[in-house]
Protein backbone atom coordinates (compact mmCIF):
# COMPACT_ATOMS: atom_id res chain seq x y z
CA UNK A 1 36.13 22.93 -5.49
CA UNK A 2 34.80 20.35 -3.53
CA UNK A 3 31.23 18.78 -1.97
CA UNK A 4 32.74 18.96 1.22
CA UNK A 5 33.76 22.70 1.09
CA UNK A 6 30.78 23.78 0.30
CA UNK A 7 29.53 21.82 2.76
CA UNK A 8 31.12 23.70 5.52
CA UNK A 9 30.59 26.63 3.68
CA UNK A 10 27.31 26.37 4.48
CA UNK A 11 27.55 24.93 8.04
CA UNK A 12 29.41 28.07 9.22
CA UNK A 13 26.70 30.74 6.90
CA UNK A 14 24.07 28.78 8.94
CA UNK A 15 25.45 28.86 12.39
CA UNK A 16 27.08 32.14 11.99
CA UNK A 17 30.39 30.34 14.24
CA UNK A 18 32.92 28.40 13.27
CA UNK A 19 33.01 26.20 16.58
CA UNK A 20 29.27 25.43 15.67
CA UNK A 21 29.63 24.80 12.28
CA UNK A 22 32.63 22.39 12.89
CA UNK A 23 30.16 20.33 15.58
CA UNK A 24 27.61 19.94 13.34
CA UNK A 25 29.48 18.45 10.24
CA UNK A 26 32.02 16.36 13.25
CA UNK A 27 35.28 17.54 12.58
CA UNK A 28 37.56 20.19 14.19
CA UNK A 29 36.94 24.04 13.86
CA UNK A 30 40.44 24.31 12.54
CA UNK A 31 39.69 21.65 9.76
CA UNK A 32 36.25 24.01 8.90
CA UNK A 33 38.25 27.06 8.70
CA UNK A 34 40.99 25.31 6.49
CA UNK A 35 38.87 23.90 3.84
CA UNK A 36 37.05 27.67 3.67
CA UNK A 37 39.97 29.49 3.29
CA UNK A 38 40.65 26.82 0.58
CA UNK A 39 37.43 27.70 -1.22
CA UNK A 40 37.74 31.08 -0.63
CA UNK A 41 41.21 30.98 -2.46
CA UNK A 42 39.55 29.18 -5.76
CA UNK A 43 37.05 31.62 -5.84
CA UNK A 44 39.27 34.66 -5.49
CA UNK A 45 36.90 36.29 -2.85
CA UNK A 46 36.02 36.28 0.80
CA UNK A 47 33.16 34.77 1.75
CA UNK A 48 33.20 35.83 5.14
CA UNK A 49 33.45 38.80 7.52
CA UNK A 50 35.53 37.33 10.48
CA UNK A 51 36.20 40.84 12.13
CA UNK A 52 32.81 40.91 14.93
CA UNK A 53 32.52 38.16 17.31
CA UNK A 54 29.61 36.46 14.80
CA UNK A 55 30.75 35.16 11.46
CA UNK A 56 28.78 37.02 8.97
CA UNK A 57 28.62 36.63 4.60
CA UNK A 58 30.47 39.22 2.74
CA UNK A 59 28.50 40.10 -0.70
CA UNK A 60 30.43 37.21 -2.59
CA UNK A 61 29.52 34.73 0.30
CA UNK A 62 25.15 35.92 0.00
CA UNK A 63 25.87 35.67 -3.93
CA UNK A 64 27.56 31.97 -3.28
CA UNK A 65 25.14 30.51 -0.88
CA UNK A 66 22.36 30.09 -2.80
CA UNK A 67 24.35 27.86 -5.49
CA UNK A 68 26.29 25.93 -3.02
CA UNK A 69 22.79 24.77 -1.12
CA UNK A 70 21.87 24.00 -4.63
CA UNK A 71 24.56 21.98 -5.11
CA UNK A 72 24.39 20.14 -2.15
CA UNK A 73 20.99 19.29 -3.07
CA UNK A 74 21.45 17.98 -6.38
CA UNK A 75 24.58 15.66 -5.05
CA UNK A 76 21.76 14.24 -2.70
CA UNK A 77 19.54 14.26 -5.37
CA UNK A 78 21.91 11.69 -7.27
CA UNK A 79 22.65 9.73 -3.85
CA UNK A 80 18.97 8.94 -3.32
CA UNK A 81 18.39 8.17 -7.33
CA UNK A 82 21.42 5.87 -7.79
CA UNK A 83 19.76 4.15 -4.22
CA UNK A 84 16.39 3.85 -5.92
CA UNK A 85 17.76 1.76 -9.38
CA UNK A 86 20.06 -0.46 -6.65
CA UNK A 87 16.72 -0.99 -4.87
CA UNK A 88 14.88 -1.82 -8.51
CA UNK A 89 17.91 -4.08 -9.57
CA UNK A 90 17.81 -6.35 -6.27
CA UNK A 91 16.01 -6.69 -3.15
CA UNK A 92 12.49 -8.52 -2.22
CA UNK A 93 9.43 -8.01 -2.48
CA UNK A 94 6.41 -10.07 -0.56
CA UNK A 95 2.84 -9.66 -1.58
CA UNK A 96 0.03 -11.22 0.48
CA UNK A 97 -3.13 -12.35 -1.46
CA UNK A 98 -6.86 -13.75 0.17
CA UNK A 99 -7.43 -17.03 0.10
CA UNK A 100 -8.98 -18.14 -2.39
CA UNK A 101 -8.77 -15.24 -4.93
CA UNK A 102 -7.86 -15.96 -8.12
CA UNK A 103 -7.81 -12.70 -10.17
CA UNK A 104 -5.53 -13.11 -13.19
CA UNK A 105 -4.77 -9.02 -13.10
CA UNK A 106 -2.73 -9.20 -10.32
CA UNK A 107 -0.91 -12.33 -11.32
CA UNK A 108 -0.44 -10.35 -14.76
CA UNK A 109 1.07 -7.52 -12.77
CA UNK A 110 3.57 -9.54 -10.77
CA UNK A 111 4.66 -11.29 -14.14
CA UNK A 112 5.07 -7.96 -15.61
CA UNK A 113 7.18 -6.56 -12.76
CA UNK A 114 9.11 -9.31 -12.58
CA UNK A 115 10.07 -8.86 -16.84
CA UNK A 116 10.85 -5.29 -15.81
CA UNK A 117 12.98 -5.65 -12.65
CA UNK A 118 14.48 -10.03 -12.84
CA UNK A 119 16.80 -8.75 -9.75
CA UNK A 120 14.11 -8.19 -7.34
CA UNK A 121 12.82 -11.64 -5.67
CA UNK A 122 9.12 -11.05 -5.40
CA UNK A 123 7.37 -13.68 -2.88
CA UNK A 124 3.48 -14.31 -2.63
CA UNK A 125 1.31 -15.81 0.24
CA UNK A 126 -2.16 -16.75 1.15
CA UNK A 127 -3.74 -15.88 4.48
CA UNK A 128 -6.87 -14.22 5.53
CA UNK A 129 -7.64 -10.65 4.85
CA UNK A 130 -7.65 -9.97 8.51
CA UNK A 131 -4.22 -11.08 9.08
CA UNK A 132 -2.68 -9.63 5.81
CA UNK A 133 -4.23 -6.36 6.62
CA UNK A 134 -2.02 -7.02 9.71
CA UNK A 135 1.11 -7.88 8.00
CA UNK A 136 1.21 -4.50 5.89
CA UNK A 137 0.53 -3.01 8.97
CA UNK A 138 3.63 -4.66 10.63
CA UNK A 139 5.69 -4.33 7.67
CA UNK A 140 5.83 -8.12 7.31
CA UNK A 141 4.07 -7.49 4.20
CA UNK A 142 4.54 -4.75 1.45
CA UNK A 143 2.06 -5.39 -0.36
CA UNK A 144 -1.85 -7.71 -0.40
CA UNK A 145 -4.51 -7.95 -2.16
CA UNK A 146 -7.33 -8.16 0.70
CA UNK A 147 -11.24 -8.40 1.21
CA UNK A 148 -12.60 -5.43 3.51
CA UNK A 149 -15.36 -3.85 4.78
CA UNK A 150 -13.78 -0.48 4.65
CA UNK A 151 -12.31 1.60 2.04
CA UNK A 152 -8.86 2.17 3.94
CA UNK A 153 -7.88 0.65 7.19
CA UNK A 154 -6.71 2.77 9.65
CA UNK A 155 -2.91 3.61 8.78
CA UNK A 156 -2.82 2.23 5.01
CA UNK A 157 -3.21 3.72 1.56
CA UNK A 158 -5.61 1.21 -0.31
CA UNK A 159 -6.71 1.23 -4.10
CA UNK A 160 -10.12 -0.27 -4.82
CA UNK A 161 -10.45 -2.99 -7.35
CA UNK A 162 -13.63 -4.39 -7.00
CA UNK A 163 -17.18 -2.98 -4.69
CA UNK A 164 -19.83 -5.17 -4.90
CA UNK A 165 -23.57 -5.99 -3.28
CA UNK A 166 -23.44 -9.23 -1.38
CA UNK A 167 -26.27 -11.96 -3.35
CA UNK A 168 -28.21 -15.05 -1.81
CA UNK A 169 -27.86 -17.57 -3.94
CA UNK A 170 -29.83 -20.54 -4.15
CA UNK A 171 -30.59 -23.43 -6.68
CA UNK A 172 -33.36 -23.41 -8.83
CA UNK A 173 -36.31 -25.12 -6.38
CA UNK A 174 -35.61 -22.91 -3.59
CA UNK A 175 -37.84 -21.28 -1.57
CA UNK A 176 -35.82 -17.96 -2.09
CA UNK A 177 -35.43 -18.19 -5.78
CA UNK A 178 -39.27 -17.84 -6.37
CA UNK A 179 -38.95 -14.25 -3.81
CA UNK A 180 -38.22 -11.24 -6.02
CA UNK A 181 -36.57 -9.65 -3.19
CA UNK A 182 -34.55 -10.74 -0.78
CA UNK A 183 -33.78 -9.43 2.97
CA UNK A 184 -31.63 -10.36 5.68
CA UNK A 185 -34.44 -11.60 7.81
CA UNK A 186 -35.31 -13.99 5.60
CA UNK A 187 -31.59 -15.42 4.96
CA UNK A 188 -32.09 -16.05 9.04
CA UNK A 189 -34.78 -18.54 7.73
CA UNK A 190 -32.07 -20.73 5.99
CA UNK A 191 -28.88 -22.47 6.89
CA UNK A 192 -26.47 -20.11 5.56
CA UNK A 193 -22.80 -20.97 3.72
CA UNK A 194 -20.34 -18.52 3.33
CA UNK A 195 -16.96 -17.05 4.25
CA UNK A 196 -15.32 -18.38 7.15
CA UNK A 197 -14.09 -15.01 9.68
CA UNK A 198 -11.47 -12.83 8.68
CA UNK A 199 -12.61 -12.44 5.04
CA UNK A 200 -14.10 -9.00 3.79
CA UNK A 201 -16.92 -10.23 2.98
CA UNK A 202 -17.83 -12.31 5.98
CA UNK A 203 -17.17 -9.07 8.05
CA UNK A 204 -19.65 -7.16 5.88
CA UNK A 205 -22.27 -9.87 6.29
CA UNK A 206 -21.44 -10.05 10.66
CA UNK A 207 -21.44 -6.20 10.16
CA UNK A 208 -25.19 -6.41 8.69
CA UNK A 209 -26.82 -8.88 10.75
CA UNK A 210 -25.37 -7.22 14.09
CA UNK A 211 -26.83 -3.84 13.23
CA UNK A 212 -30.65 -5.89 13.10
CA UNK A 213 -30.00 -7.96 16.02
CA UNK A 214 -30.24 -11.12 13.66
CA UNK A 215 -28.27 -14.36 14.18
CA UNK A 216 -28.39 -16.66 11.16
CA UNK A 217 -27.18 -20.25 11.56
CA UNK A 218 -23.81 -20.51 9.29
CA UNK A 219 -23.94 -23.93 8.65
CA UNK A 220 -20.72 -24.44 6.40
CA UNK A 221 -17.72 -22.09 5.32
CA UNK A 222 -15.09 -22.20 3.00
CA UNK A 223 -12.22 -19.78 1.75
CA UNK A 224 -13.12 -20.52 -2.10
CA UNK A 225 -16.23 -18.91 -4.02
CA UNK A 226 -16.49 -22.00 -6.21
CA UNK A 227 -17.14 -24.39 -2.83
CA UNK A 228 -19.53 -22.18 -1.46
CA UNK A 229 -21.54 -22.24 -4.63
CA UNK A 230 -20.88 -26.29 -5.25
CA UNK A 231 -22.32 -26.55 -1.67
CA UNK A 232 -25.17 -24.41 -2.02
CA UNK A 233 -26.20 -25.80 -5.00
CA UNK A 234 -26.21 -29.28 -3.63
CA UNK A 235 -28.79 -28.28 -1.09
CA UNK A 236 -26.75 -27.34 1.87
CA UNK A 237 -27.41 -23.75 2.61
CA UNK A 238 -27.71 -20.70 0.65
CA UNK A 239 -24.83 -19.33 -0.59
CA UNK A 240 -23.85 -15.47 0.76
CA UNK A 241 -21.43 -14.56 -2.48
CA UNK A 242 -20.21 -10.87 -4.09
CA UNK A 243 -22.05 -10.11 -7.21
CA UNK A 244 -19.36 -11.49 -9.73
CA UNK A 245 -18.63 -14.23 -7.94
CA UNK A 246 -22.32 -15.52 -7.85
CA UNK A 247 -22.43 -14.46 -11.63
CA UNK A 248 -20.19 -17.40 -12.87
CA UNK A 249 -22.81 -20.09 -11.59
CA UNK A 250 -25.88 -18.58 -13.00
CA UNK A 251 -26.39 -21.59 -14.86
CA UNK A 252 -26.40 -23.34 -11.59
CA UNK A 253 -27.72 -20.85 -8.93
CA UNK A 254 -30.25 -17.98 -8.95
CA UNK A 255 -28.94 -14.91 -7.31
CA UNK A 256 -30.75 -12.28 -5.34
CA UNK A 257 -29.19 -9.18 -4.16
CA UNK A 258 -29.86 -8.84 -0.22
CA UNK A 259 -31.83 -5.16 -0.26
CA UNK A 260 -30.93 -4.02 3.38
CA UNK A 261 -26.98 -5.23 3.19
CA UNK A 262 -26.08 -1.82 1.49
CA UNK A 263 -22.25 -1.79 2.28
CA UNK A 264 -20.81 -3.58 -0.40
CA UNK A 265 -17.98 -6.07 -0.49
CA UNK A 266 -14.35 -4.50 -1.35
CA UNK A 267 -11.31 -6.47 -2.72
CA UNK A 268 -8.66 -3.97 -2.61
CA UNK A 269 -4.72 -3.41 -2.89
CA UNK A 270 -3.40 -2.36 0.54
CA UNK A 271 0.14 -0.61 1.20
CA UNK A 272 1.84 1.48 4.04
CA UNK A 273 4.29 3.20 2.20
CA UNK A 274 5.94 4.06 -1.26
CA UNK A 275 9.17 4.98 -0.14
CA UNK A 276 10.10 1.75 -1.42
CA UNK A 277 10.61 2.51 -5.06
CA UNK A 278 9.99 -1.27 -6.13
CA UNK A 279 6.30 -0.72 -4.12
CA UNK A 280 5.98 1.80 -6.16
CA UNK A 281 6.60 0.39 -8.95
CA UNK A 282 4.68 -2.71 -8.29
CA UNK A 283 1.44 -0.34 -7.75
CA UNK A 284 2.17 1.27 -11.45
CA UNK A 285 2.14 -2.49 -12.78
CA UNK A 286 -1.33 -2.83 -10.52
CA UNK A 287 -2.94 -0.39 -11.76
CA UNK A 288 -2.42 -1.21 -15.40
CA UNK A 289 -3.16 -4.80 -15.07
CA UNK A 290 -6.48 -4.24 -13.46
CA UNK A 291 -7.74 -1.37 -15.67
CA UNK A 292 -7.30 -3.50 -17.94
């Protein structure tokens, strides 16, 4: 007995014609009817009842096709598994990453991937979360660890890793340090420093200040946390920073949460699709790394 026979076996059961059956799996009727008969011969039974114009299943052939569409699907079943390992044991992989970012998770899950699965070249760029977004969009990407505004963009499966209030923070002898809360309004006061366009954050912060009609003079940008802060805290503008990332110069800067910016800043892990198995299996390593 073979794949192919039942195969057309179930062609013919389908289409309830031989001519059909023999256009749908591309070879001639008389080829169809040869290999059935063949079957039909190893089984000891007739399988169908060729004496009306439509081909219909004796008992034996209702009993048979349930286990030869069973069949069928488990010899697919091992196709598509055997495809996923070969996909797992070479191929590429390219992750995009915000500028700037330094989280040691996701570096920890790439290293651990790449223990797992040495066949599969993985490849990792910088760019801004604006045009990575775009390149897992396009496909250019499969994977990026992005800054956002929003929880999902439209057409891509995200996981949240970090959601956090945006902060003014300001050196010790400023004006806003002394203010136990702080507003937008009064940021519009102050030369501002912060993320350049195309960051998450920076679209949360245009987001806010559109919404109030406010325009705030941005004085300086930069792609890094760390050069914000070293340039707010040398007097050139208050710094507009995520939570954690004003937390690490505390002993430099004095952070206030801005009250009316209430969407907070995302850094998330953005994909199209898992039908990649190594995507998927990158994500598994993700997740792990940064529950961490």
């Amino acid at each position: 007995m073979e794949l192919r026979q039942l195969e057309y076996f179930v062609a013919v059961a389908e289409e309830q014609n031989f001519t059909r059956a023999a256009e749908r799996v591309h070879i001639s009727q008389s080829g169809v009817s040869a290999q059935v008969r063949q079957l039909e011969r190893e089984l000891g039974a007739e399988l169908f009842d060729r004496t009306a114009r439509t081909v219909t299943l004796t008992v034996a052939g209702k009993a048979a096709l349930e286990h030869a569409r069973a069949a069928l699907a488990s010899a697919g079943a091992v196709g598509r598994s055997v495809d996923e390992v070969t996909d797992l044991v070479r191929g590429r992989l390219t992750v995009g990453m915000v500028i700037g970012c330094t989280l040691t998770p996701l570096f920890e899950a790439l290293a651990a991937f790449h223990d797992a699965h040495p066949g599969v070249e993985l490849a990792l760029l910088e760019d801004s979360s604006d045009r990575l977004t775009e390149g897992v969009r396009s496909g250019a990407l499969d994977l990026a660890l992005v800054g956002t505004a929003t929880a999902a963009p439209d057409g891509l499966h995200a996981l949240t890793i970090i959601s956090e209030r945006l902060v003014a923070a300001v050196p010790a002898g400023h004006p806003l340090a002394k203010q136990p809360r702080v507003v937008l309004s009064d940021l519009a006061a102050h030369p501002l420093v912060c993320m350049p366009p195309g960051t998450g954050l920076r679209a949360v912060l245009d987001q806010a200040c559109a919404a109030q009609h406010l325009h705030p003079s941005i004085a300086m940008q930069a792609g890094a946390a760390d050069a914000i802060a070293d340039l707010a805290a040398r007097g050139l503008g208050v710094a507009v920073l995520s939570e954690s990332m004003a937390a690490t110069h505390r002993d430099r800067l004095t952070a206030r949460t801005i009250d009316d910016i209430e969407t907070p800043a995302l850094l998330a892990l953005l994909w199209k699709s898992t039908h990649n198995p190594a995507v998927r299996e990158l994500l598994a390593h993700s997740r792990r790394a940064f529950t961490r």
